[in-house]
Protein backbone atom coordinates (compact mmCIF):
# COMPACT_ATOMS: atom_id res chain seq x y z
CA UNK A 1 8.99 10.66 -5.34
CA UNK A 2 5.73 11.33 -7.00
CA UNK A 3 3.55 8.05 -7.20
CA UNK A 4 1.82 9.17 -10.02
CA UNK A 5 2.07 6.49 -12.82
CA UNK A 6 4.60 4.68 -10.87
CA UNK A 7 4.13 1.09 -9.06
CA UNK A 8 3.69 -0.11 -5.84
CA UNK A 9 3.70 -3.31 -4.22
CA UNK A 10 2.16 -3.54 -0.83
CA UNK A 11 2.45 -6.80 1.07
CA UNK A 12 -0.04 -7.46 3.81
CA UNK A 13 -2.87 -5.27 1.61
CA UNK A 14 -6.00 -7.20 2.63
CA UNK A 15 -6.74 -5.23 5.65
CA UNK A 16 -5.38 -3.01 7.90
CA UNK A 17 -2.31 -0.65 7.47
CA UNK A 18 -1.68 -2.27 3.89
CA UNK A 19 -4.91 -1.66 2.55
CA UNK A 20 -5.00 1.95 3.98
CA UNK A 21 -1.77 2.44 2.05
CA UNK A 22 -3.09 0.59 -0.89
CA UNK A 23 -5.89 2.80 -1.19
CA UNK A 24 -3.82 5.94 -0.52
CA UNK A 25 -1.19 5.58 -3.20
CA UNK A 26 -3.63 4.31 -5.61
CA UNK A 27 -5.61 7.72 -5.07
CA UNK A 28 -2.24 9.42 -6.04
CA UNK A 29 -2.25 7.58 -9.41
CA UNK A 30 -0.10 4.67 -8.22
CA UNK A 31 -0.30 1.63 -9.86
CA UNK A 32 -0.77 -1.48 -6.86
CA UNK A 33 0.24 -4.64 -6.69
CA UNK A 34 -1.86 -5.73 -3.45
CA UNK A 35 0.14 -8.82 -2.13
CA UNK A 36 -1.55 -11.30 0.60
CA UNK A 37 -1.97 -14.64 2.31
CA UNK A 38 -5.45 -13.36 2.51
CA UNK A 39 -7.20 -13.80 -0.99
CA UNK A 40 -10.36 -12.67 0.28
CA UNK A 41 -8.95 -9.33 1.50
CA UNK A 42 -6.91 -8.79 -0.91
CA UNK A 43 -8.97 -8.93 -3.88
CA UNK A 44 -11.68 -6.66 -1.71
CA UNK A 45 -8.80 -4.42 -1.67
CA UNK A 46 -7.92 -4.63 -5.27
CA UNK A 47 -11.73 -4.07 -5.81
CA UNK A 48 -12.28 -1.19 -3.93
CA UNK A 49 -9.28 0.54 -5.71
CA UNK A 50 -10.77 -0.18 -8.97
CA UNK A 51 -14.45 1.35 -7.87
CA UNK A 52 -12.49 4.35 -7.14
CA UNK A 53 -10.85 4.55 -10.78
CA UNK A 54 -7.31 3.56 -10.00
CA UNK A 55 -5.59 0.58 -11.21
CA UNK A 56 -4.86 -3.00 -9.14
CA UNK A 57 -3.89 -6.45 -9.19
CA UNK A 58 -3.75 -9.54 -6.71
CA UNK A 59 -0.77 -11.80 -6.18
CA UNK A 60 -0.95 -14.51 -3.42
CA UNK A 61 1.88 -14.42 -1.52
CA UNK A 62 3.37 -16.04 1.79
CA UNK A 63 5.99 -13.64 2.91
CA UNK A 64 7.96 -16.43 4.43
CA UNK A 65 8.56 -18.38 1.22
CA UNK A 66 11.10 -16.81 -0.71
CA UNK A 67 9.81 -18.81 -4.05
CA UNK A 68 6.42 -16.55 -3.67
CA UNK A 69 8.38 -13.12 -3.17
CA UNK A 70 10.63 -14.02 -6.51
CA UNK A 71 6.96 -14.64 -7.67
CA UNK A 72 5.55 -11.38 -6.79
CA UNK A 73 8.44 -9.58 -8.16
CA UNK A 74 7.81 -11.34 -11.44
CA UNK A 75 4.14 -10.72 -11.18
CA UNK A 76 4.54 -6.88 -10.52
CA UNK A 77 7.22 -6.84 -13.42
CA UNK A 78 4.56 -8.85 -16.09
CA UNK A 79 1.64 -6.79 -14.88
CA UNK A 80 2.33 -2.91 -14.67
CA UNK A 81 6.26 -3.17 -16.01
CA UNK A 82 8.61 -3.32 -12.25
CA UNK A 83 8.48 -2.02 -9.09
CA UNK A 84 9.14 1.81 -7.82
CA UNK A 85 7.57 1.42 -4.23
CA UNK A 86 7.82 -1.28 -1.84
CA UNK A 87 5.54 -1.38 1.07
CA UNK A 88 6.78 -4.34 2.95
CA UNK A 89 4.37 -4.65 5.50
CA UNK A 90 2.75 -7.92 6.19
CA UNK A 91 3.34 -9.20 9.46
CA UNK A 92 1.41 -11.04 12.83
CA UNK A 93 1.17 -10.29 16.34
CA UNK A 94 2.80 -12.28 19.38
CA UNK A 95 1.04 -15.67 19.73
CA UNK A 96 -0.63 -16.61 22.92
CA UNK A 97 0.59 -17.49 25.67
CA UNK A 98 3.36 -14.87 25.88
CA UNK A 99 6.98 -15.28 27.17
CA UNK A 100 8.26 -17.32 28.90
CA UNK A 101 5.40 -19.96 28.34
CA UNK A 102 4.73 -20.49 24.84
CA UNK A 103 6.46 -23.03 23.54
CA UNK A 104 10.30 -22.07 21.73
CA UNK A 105 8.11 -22.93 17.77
CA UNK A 106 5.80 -20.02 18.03
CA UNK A 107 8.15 -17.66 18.73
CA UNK A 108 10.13 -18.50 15.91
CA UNK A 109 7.21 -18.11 13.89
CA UNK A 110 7.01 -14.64 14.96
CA UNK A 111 11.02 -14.01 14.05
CA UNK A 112 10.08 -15.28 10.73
CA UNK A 113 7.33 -13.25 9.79
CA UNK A 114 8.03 -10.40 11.62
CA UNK A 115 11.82 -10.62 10.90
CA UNK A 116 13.29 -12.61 8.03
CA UNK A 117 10.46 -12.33 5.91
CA UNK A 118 10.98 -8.44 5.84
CA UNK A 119 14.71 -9.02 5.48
CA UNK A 120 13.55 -11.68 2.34
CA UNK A 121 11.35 -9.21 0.86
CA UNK A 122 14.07 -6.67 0.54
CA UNK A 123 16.19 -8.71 -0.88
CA UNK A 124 13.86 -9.92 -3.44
CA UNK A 125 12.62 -5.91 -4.54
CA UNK A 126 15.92 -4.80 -4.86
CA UNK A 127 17.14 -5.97 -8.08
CA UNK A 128 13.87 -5.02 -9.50
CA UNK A 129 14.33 -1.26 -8.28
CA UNK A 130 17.19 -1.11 -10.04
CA UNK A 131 16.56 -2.28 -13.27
CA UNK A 132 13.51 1.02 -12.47
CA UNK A 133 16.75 3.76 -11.45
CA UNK A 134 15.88 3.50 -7.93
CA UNK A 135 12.54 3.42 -5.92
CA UNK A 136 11.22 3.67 -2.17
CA UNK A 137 11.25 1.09 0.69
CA UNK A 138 8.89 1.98 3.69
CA UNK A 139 9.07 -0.95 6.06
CA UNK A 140 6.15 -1.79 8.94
CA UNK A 141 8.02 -1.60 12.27
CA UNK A 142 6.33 -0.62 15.32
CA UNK A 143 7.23 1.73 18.43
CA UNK A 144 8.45 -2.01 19.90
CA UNK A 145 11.21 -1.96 18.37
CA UNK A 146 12.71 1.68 19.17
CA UNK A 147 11.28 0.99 23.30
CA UNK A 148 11.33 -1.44 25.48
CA UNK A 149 8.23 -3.95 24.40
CA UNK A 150 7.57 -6.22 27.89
CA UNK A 151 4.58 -7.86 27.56
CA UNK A 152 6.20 -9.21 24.01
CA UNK A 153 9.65 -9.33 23.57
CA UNK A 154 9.90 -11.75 21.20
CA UNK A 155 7.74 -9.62 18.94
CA UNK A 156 9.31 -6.08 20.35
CA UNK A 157 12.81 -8.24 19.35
CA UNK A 158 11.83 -8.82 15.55
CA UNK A 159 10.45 -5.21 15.55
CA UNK A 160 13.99 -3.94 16.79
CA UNK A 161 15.52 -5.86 14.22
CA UNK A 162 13.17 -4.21 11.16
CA UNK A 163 14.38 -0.61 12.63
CA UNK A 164 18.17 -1.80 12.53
CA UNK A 165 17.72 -2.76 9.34
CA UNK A 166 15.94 -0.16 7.67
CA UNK A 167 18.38 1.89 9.10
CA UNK A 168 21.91 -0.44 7.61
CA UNK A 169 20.23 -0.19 4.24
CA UNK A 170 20.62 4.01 3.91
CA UNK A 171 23.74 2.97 1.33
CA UNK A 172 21.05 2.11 -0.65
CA UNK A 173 20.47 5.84 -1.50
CA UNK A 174 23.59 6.74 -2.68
CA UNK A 175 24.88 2.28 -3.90
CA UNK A 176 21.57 2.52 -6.08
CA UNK A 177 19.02 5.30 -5.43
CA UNK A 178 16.58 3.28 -3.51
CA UNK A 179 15.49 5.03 0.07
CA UNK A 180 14.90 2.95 3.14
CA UNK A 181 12.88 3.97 6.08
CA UNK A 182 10.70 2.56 8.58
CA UNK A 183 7.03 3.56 10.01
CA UNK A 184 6.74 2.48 13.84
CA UNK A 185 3.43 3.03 14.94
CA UNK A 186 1.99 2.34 18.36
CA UNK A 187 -1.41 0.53 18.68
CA UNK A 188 -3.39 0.39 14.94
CA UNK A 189 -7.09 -0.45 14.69
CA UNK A 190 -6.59 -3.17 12.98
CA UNK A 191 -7.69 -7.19 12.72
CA UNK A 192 -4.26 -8.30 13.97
CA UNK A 193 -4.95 -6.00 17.18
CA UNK A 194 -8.45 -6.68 18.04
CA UNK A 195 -8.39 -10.14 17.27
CA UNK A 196 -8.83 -12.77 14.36
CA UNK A 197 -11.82 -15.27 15.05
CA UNK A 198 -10.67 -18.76 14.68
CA UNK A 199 -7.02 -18.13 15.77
CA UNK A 200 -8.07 -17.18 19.62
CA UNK A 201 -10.42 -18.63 22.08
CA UNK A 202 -13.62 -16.59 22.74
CA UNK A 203 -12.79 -15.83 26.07
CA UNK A 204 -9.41 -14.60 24.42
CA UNK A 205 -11.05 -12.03 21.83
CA UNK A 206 -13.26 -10.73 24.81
CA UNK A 207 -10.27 -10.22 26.61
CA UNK A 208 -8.14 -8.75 23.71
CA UNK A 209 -11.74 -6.53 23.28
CA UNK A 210 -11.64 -5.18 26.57
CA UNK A 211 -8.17 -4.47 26.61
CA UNK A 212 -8.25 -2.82 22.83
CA UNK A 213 -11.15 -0.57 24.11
CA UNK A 214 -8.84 0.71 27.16
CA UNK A 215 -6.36 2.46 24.68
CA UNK A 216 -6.87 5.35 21.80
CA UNK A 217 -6.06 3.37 18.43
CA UNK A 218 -4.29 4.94 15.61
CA UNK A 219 -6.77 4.76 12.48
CA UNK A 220 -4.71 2.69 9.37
CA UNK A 221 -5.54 5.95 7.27
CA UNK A 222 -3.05 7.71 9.74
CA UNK A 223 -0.66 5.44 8.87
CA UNK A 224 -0.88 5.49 5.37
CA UNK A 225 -0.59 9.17 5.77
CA UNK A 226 2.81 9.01 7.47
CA UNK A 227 3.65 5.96 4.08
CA UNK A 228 3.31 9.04 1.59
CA UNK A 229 4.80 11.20 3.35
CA UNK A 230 8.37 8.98 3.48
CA UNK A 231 7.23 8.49 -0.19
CA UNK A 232 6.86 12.14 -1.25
CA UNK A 233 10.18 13.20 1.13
CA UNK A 234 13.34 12.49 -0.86
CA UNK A 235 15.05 13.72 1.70
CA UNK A 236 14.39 10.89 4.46
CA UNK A 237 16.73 8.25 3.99
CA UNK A 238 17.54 5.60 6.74
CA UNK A 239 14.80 6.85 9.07
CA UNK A 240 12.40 6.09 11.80
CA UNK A 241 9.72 7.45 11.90
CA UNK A 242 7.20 6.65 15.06
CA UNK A 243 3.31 7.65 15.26
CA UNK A 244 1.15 7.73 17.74
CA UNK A 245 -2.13 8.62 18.07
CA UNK A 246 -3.88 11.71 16.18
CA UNK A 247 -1.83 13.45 13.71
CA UNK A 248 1.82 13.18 15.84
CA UNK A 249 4.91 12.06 13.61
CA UNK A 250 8.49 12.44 14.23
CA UNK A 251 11.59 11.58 13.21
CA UNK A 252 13.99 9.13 15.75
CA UNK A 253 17.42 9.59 13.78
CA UNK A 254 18.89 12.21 12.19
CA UNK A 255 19.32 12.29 8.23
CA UNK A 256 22.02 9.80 7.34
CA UNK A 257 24.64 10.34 4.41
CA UNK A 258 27.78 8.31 3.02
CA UNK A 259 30.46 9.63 1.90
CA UNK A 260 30.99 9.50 -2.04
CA UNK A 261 34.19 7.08 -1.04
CA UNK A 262 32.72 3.73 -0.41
CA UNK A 263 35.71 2.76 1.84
CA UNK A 264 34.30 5.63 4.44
CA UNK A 265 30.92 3.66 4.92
CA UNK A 266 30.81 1.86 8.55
CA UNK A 267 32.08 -1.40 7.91
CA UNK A 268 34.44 -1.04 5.40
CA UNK A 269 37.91 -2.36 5.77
C-alpha cells in the first residue's frame, strides 16, 4: 500500500515508536490521526507534522476503554473520511517490583494494556477498514514475545499473545483485504525504557539509567522504518517481523495463505 492520501491512525503517538511512525507516514503524504493518553505529546506530535506540511489531528484516547476506541474510530471517520492504516501501538512496560512480588493488580494492568487493549483496538478498526476495501494493521510486539522474556514474564506473556494474534488474523487478507503483521523490536530509546519521572523512585530511574546505558538502543526512527516497510509490502501478511539494533530486520514466519475454500482455514469444522 502506498500511504499517500490515505489515513492512518497511530495509537501511542506522543512519543516514542508512535510518533516516529507518525512522522514517517505523514512524510509519505499520510493523513494521521495521532491517538494518546498523553495530550501533551500528542498534540507536540500533531504539531510537528503540521510544521513539516503534512496533515494531523489529536484524539484522546485510553486504549483500555473500548467507549474511547469506538470514539477514535468515529473521530478518524469525521475528520479525514475512515481509516486505511492502523498502527496499534500504545502500550507500558512491566511495573516494579517484578515477578513474583508485585502484587496479582499490576500485572493485570500490564495484560490489559499490553494485551486486550491491542485485541480491543482491532476489533474496533476493523469494520472501519472495510467500509475503506481493506487497509493495514502493524501491531507493537516486542522480541518478548517470540523468546523467552525472564526478567518479565508477565509482560514477555502479553507480548506472546500480540504475536499469536497478529498471526490468527492473516484470514483477514483474503475474509476482507486487511493485512496483519507485527513489529517486535528489542530495546527502543524510548520514555517507557529509560524511565517516566513521577511513576518511579529516583533511585529507580538511576538504576533503570545505568542499566539503559549498558545496552545499544534501537532509535524509534528504525522502527518506523521497519512500520513502512510492512506498509509498502503487500506481500507480508500474518508476519513477524523482529529488529534489533542498526538496520537488521527479518522475517520469523513464512508467508501465510488460505485456501479460497473457507472450510480449509485451521479451525474450521
Amino acid at each position: 500500500m502506498d500511504p499517500e492520501a490515505k489515513i492512518a491512525v497511530i495509537t501511542g503517538a506522543g512519543s516514542g515508536i508512535g510518533r516516529a511512525a507518525a512522522l514517517a507516514l505523514a512524510r509519505e503524504g499520510a493523513s494521521i490521526i495521532v491517538a494518546d493518553l498523553n495530550e501533551g505529546g500528542g498534540r507536540e506530535t500533531v504539531r510537528l507534522i503540521e510544521d513539516a506540511g503534512g496533515n494531523a489531528a489529536f484524539v484522546h484516547v485510553d486504549v483500555t476503554k473500548r467507549d474511547d476506541l469506538q470514539r477514535m474510530v468515529s473521530f478518524a471517520q469525521e475528520t479525514f473520511g475512515g481509516i486505511d492504516i492502523f498502527h496499534n501501538n500504545a502500550g507500558i512496560g512491566t511495573p516494579q517490583p517484578r515477578f513474583p512480588a508485585a502484587a496479582l493488580e499490576l500485572w493485570e494492568k500490564t495484560l490489559t494494556v499490553d494485551l486486550w487493549a491491542v485485541i480491543a483496538a482491532v476489533q474496533a478498526v476493523v469494520p472501519a477498514m472495510r467500509q475503506r476495501g481493506g487497509g493495514v494493521i502493524v501491531n507493537t510486539a516486542s522480541l518478548a514475545g517470540l523468546i523467552a522474556h525472564l526478567p518479565d514474564p508477565v509482560y514477555s506473556a502479553a507480548k506472546h499473545g500480540v504475536v499469536g494474534l497478529s498471526r490468527s488474523l492473516a484470514f483477514l487478507r483474503d475474509e476482507a483485504n486487511i493485512r496483519v503483521n507485527c513489529i517486535c523490536p528489542g530495546v527502543v530509546d524510548t520514555p517507557m525504557v529509560r524511565g517516566v519521572p513521577g511513576t518511579m523512585t529516583e533511585a529507580e530511574l538511576k538504576a533503570r539509567e545505568a542499566y539503559v546505558n549498558t545496552m545499544p538502543l534501537i532509535r524509534p526512527e528504525e522502527i518506523a522504518e521497519a512500520v513502512l516497510e510492512i506498509v509498502h509490502d503487500d506481500s507480508l501478511v500474518g508476519q513477524a517481523m523482529a529488529i534489533t539494533h542498526g538496520p537488521r530486520r527479518r522475517i520469523i514466519d513464512p508467508p501465510i495463505r488460505f485456501r479460497e475454500d473457507p472450510s480449509q482455514r485451521p479451525g474450521s469444522p
